[in-house]
N, C-alpha and C. Protein backbone atom coordinates (compact mmCIF):
# COMPACT_ATOMS: atom_id res chain seq x y z
N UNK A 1 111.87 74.97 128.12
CA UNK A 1 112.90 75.98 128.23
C UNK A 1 112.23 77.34 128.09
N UNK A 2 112.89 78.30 128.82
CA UNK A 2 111.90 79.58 128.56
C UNK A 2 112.95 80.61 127.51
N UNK A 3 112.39 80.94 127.00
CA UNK A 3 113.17 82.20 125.80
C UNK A 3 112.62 83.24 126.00
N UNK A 4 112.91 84.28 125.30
CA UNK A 4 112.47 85.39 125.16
C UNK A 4 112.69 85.97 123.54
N UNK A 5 111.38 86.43 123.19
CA UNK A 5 111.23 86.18 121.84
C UNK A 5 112.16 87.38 121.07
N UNK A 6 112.69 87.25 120.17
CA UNK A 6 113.35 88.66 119.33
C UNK A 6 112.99 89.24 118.43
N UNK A 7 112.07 88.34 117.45
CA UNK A 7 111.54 88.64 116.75
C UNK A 7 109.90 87.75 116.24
N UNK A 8 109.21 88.61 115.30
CA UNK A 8 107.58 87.79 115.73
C UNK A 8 107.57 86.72 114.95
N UNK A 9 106.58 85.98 115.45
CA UNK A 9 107.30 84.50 115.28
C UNK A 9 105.56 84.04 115.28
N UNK A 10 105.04 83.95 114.27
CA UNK A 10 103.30 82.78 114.88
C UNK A 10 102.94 83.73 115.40
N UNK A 11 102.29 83.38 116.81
CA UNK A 11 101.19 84.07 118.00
C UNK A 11 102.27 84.73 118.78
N UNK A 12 104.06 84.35 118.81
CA UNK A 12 104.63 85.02 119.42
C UNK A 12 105.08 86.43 118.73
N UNK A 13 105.34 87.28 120.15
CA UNK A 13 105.63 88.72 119.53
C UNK A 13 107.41 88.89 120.48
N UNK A 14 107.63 90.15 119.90
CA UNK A 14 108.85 90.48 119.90
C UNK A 14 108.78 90.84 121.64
N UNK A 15 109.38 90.12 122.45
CA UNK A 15 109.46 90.61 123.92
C UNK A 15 108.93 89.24 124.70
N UNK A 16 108.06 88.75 124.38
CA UNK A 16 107.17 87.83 124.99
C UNK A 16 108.20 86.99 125.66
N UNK A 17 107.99 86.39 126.71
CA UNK A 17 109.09 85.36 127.49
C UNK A 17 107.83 84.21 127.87
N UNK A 18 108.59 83.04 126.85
CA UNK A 18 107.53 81.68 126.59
C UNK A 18 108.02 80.71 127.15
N UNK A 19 107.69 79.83 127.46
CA UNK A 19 108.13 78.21 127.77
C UNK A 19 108.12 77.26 126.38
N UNK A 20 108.85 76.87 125.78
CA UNK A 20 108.57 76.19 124.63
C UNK A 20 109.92 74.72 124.50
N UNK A 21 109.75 73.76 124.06
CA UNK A 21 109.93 72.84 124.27
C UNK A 21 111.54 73.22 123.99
N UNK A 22 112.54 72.45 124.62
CA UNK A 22 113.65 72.43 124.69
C UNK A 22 114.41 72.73 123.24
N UNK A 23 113.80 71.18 122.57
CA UNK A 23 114.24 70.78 120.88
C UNK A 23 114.23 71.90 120.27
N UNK A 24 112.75 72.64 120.24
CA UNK A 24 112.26 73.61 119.07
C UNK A 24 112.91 74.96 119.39
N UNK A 25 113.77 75.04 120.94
CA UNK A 25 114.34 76.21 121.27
C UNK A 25 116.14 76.42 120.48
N UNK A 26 116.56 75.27 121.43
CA UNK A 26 118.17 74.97 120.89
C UNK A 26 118.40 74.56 119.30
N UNK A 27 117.19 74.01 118.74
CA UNK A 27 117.38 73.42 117.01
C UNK A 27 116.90 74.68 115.99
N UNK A 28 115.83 75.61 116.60
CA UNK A 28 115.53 76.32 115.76
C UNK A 28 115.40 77.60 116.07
N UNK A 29 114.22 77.97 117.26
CA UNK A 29 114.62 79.56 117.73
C UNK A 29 116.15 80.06 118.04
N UNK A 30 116.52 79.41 118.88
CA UNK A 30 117.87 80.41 119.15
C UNK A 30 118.92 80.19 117.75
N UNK A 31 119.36 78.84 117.04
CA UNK A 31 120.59 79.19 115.47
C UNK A 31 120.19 80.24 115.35
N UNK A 32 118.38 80.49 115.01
CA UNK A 32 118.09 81.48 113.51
C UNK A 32 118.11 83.10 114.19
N UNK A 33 118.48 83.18 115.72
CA UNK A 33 118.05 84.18 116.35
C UNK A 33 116.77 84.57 116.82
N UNK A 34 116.01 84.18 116.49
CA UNK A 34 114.71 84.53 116.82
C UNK A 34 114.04 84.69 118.10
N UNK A 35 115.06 83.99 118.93
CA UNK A 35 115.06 83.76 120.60
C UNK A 35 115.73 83.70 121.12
N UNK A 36 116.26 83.93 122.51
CA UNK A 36 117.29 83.35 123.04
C UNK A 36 117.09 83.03 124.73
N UNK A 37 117.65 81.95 125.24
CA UNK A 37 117.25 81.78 126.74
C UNK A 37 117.28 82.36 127.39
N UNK A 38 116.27 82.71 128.23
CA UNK A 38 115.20 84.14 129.52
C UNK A 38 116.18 83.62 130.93
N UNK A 39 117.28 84.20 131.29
CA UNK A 39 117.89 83.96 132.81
C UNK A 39 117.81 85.50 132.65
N UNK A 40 117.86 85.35 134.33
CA UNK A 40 117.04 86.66 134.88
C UNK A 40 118.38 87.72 134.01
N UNK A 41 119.26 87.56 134.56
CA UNK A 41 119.80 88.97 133.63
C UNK A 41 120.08 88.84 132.70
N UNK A 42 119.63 88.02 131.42
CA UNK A 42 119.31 88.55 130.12
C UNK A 42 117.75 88.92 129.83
N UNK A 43 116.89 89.01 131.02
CA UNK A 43 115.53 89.64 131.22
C UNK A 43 116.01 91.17 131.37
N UNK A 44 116.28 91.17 132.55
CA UNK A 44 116.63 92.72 133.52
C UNK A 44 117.82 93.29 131.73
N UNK A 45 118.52 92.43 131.41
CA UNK A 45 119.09 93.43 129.98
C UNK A 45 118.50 93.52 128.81
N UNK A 46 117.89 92.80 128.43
CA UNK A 46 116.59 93.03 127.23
C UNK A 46 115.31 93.97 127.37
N UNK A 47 115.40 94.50 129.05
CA UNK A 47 114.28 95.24 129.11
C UNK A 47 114.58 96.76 128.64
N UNK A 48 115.70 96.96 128.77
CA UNK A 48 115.88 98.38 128.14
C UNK A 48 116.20 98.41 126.76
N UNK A 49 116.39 97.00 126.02
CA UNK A 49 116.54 96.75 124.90
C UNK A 49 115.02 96.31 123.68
N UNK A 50 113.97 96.02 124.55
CA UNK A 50 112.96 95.63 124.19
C UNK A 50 112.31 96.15 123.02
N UNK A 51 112.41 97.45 123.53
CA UNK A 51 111.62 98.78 122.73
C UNK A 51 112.05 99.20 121.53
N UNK A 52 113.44 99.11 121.62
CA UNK A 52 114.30 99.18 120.42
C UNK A 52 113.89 98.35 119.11
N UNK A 53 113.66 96.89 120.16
CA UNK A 53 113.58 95.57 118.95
C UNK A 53 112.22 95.41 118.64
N UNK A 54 111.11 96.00 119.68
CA UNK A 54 110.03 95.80 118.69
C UNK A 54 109.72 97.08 117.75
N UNK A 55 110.74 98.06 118.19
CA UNK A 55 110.43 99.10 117.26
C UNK A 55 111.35 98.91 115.62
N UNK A 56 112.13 97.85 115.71
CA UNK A 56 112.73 97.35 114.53
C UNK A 56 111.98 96.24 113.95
N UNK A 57 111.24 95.45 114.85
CA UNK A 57 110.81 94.36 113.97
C UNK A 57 109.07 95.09 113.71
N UNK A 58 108.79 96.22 114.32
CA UNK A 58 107.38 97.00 113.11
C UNK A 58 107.82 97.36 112.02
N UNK A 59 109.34 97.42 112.05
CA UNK A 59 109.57 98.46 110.64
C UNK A 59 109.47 97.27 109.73
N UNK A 60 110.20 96.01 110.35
CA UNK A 60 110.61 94.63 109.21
C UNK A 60 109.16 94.20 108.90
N UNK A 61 107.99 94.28 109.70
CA UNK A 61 106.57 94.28 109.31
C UNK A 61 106.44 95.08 108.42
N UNK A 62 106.10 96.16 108.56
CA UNK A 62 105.89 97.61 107.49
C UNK A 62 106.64 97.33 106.25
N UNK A 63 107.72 96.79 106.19
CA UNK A 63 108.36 96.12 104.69
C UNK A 63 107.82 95.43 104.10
N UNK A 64 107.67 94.61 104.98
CA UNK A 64 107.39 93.01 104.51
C UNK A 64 106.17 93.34 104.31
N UNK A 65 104.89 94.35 104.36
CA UNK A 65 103.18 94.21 104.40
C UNK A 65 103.91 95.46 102.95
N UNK A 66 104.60 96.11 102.65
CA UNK A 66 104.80 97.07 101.53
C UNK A 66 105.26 95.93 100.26
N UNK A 67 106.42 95.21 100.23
CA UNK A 67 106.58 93.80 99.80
C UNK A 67 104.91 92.81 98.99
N UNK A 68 104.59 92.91 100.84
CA UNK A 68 103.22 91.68 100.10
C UNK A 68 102.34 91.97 99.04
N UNK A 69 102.19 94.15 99.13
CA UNK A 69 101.42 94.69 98.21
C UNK A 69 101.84 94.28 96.93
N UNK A 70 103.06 94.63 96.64
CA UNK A 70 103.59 95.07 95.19
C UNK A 70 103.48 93.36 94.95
N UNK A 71 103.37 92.27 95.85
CA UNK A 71 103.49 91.46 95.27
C UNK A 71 102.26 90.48 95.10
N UNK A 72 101.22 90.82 95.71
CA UNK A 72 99.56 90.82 95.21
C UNK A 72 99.00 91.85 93.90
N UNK A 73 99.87 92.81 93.62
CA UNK A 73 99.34 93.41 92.38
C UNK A 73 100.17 92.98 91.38
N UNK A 74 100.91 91.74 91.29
CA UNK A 74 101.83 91.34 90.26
C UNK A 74 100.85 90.41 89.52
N UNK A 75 101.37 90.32 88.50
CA UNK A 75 100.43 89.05 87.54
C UNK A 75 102.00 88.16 86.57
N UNK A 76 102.29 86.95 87.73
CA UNK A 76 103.56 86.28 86.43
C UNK A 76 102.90 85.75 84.96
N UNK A 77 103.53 85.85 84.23
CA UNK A 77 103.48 85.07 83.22
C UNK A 77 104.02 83.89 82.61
N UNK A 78 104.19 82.93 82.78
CA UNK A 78 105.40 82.21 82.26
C UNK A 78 104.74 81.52 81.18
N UNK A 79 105.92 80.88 80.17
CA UNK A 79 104.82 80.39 78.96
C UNK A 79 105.77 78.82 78.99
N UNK A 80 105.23 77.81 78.52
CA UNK A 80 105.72 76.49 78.91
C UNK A 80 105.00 75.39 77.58
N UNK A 81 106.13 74.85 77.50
CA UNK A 81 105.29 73.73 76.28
C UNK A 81 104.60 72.75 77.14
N UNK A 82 103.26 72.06 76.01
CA UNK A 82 102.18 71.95 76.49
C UNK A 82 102.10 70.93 75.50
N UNK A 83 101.22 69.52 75.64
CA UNK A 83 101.16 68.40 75.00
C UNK A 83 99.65 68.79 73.94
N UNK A 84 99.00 68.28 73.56
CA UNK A 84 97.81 68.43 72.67
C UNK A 84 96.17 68.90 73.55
N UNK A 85 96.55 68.05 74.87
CA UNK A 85 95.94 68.44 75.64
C UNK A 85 95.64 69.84 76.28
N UNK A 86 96.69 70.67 76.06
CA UNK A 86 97.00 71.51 77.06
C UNK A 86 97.65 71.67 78.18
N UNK A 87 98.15 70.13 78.33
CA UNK A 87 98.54 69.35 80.11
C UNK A 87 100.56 70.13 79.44
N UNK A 88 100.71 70.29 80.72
CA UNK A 88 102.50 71.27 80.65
C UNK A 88 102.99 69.23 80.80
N UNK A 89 104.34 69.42 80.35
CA UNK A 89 105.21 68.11 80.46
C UNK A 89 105.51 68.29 81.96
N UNK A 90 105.90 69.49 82.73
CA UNK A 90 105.88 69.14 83.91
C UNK A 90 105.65 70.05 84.57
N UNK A 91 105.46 70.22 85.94
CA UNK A 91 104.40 71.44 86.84
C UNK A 91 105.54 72.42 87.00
N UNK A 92 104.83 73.62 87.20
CA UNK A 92 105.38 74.89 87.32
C UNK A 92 105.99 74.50 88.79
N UNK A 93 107.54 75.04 89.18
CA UNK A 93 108.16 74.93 90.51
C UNK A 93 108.28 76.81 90.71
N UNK A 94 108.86 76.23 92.23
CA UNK A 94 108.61 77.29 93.14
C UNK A 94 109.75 78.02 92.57
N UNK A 95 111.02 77.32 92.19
CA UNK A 95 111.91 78.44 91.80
C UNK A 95 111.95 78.54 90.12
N UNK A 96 111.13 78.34 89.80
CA UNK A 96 110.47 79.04 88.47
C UNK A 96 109.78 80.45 88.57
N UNK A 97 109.00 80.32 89.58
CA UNK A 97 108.32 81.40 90.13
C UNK A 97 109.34 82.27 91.04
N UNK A 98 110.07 81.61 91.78
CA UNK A 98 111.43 82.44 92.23
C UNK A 98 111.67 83.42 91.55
N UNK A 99 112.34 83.05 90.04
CA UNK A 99 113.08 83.59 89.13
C UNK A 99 112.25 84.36 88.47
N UNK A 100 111.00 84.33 88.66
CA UNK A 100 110.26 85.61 87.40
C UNK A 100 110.17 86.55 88.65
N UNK A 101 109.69 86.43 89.97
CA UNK A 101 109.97 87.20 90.59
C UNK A 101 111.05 88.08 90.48
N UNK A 102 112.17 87.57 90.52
CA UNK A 102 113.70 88.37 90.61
C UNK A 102 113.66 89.29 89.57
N UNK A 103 112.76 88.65 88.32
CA UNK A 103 112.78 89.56 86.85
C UNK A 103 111.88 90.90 87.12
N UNK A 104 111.30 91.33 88.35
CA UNK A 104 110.72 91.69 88.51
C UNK A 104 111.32 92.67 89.91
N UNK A 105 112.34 92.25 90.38
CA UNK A 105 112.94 92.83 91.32
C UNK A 105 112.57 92.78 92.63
N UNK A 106 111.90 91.25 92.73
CA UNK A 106 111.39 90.50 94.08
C UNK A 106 112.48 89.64 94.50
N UNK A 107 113.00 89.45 95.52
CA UNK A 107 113.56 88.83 95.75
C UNK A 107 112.84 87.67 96.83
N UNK A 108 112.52 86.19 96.64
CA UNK A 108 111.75 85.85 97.26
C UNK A 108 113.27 84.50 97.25
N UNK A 109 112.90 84.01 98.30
CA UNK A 109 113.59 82.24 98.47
C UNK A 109 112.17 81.30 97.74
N UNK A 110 112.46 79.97 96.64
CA UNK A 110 111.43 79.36 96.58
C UNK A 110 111.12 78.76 97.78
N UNK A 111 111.41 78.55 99.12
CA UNK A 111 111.13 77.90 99.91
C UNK A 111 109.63 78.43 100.49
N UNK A 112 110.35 79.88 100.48
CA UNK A 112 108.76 80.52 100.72
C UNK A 112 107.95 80.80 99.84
N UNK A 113 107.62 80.25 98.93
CA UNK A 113 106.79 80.20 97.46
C UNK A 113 105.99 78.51 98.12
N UNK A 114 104.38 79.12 98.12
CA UNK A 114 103.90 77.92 98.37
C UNK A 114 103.06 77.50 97.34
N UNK A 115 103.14 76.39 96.32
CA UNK A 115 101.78 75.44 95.92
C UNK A 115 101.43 74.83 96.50
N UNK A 116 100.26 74.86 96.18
CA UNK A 116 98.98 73.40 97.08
C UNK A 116 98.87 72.43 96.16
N UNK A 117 98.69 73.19 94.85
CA UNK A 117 98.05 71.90 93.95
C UNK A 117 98.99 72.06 92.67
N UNK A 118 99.14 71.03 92.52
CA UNK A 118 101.07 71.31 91.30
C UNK A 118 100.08 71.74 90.21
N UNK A 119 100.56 73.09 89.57
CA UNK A 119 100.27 73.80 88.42
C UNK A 119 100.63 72.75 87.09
N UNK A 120 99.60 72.17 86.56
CA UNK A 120 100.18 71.21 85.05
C UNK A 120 99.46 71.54 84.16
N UNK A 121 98.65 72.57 83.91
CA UNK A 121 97.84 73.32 83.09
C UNK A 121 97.97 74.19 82.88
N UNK A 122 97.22 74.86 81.17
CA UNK A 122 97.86 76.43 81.21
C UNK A 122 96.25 76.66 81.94
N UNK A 123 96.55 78.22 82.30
CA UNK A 123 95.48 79.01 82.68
C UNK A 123 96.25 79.92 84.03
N UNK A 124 95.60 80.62 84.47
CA UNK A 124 95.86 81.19 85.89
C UNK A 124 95.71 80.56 86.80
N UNK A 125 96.39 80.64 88.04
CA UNK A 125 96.52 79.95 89.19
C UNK A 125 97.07 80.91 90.46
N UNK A 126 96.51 80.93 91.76
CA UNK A 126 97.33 82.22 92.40
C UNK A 126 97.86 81.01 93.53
N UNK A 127 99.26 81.61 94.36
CA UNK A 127 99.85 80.75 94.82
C UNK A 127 100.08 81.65 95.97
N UNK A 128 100.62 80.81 97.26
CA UNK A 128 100.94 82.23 98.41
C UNK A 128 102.21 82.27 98.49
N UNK A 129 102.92 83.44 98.36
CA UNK A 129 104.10 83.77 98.57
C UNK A 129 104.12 84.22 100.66
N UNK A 130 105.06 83.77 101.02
CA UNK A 130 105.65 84.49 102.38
C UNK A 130 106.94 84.92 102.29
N UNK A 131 106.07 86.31 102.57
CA UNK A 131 107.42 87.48 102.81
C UNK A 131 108.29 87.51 103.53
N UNK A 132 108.02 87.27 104.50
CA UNK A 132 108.38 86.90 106.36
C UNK A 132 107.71 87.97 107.11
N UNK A 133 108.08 87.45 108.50
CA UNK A 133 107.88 88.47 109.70
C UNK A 133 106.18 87.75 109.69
N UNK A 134 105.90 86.79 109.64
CA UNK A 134 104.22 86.20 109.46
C UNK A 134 103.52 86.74 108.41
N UNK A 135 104.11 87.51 107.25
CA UNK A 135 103.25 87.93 106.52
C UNK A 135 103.29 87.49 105.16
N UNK A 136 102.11 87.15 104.76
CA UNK A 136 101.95 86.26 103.69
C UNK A 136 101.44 87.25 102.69
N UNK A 137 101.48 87.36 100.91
CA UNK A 137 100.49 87.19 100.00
C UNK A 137 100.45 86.32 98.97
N UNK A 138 99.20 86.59 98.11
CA UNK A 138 98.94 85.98 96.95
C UNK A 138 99.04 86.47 95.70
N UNK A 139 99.84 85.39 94.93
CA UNK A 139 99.96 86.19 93.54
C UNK A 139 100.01 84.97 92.27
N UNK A 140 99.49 85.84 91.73
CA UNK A 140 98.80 85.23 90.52
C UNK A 140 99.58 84.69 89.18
N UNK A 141 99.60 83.90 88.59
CA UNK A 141 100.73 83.52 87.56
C UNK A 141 99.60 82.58 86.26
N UNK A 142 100.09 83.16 85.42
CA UNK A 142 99.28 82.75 84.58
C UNK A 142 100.20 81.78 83.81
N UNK A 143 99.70 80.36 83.45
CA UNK A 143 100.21 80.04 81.93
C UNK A 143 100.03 79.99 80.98
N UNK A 144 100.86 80.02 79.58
CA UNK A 144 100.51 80.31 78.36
C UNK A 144 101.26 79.17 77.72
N UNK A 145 100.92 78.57 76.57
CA UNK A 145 101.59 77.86 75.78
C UNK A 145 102.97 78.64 74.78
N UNK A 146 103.66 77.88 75.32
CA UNK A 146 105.35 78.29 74.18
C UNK A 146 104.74 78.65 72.83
């Protein structure tokens, strides 16, 4: 199916008119908006509209890369009981980290809060947060014993 992109998406950019598989068009680009199907006159009408939308989705970049800063110079803290070992009873989650964010006046979804390796220790650990618009950072969360 061919779309035309609305907003940046991966390797796609805001304007681009792609061929991409039917499923991944009707199930996910076009609900979330992100695309919508390329017939010639919603081409010939998006072209005077184009400029507009990639000049809105630099700004939603320019947020989202102002966002990633404040949120690479953050350091969480959370403090968690801890067995004799040091080992936490259970791993730090994403909307744990959600919520110290918010304490902080981030507003992140845990969905986009990524671990690789489940946090069950105290010490520091940095994890990647995605902002959106493709832009990712890293931020650091330390644990401490209760």
């Amino acid at each position: 199916m061919k779309v035309i992109f609305l907003e940046n998406l991966n390797e796609f950019k805001v304007g681009d008119i792609k061929n991409v598989p039917d499923g991944y068009a009707r199930n996910f680009l076009i609900p979330r908006g992100i695309a919508e199907i390329a017939t010639e006159s919603k081409i010939k009408e998006l072209e005077t509209k184009i400029e507009k939308i990639k000049k809105d989705e630099e700004q939603r970049v320019s947020e989202a890369n102002k966002l990633a800063e404040r949120i690479s110079g953050l350091k969480i803290t959370l403090t968690e009981e801890v067995n004799e070992e040091g080992h936490l009873y259970g791993a730090i989650t994403a909307k744990e980290i959600s919520e110290a964010l918010s304490k902080n006046g981030i507003e992140i979804e845990p969905a986009n809060i990524i671990i690789e390796e489940p946090i069950k220790e105290l010490g520091e650990s940095e994890i990647v947060v995605k902002v959106g618009h493709g832009v990712e950072s890293t931020l650091k969360i330390s644990v401490k014993r209760k």
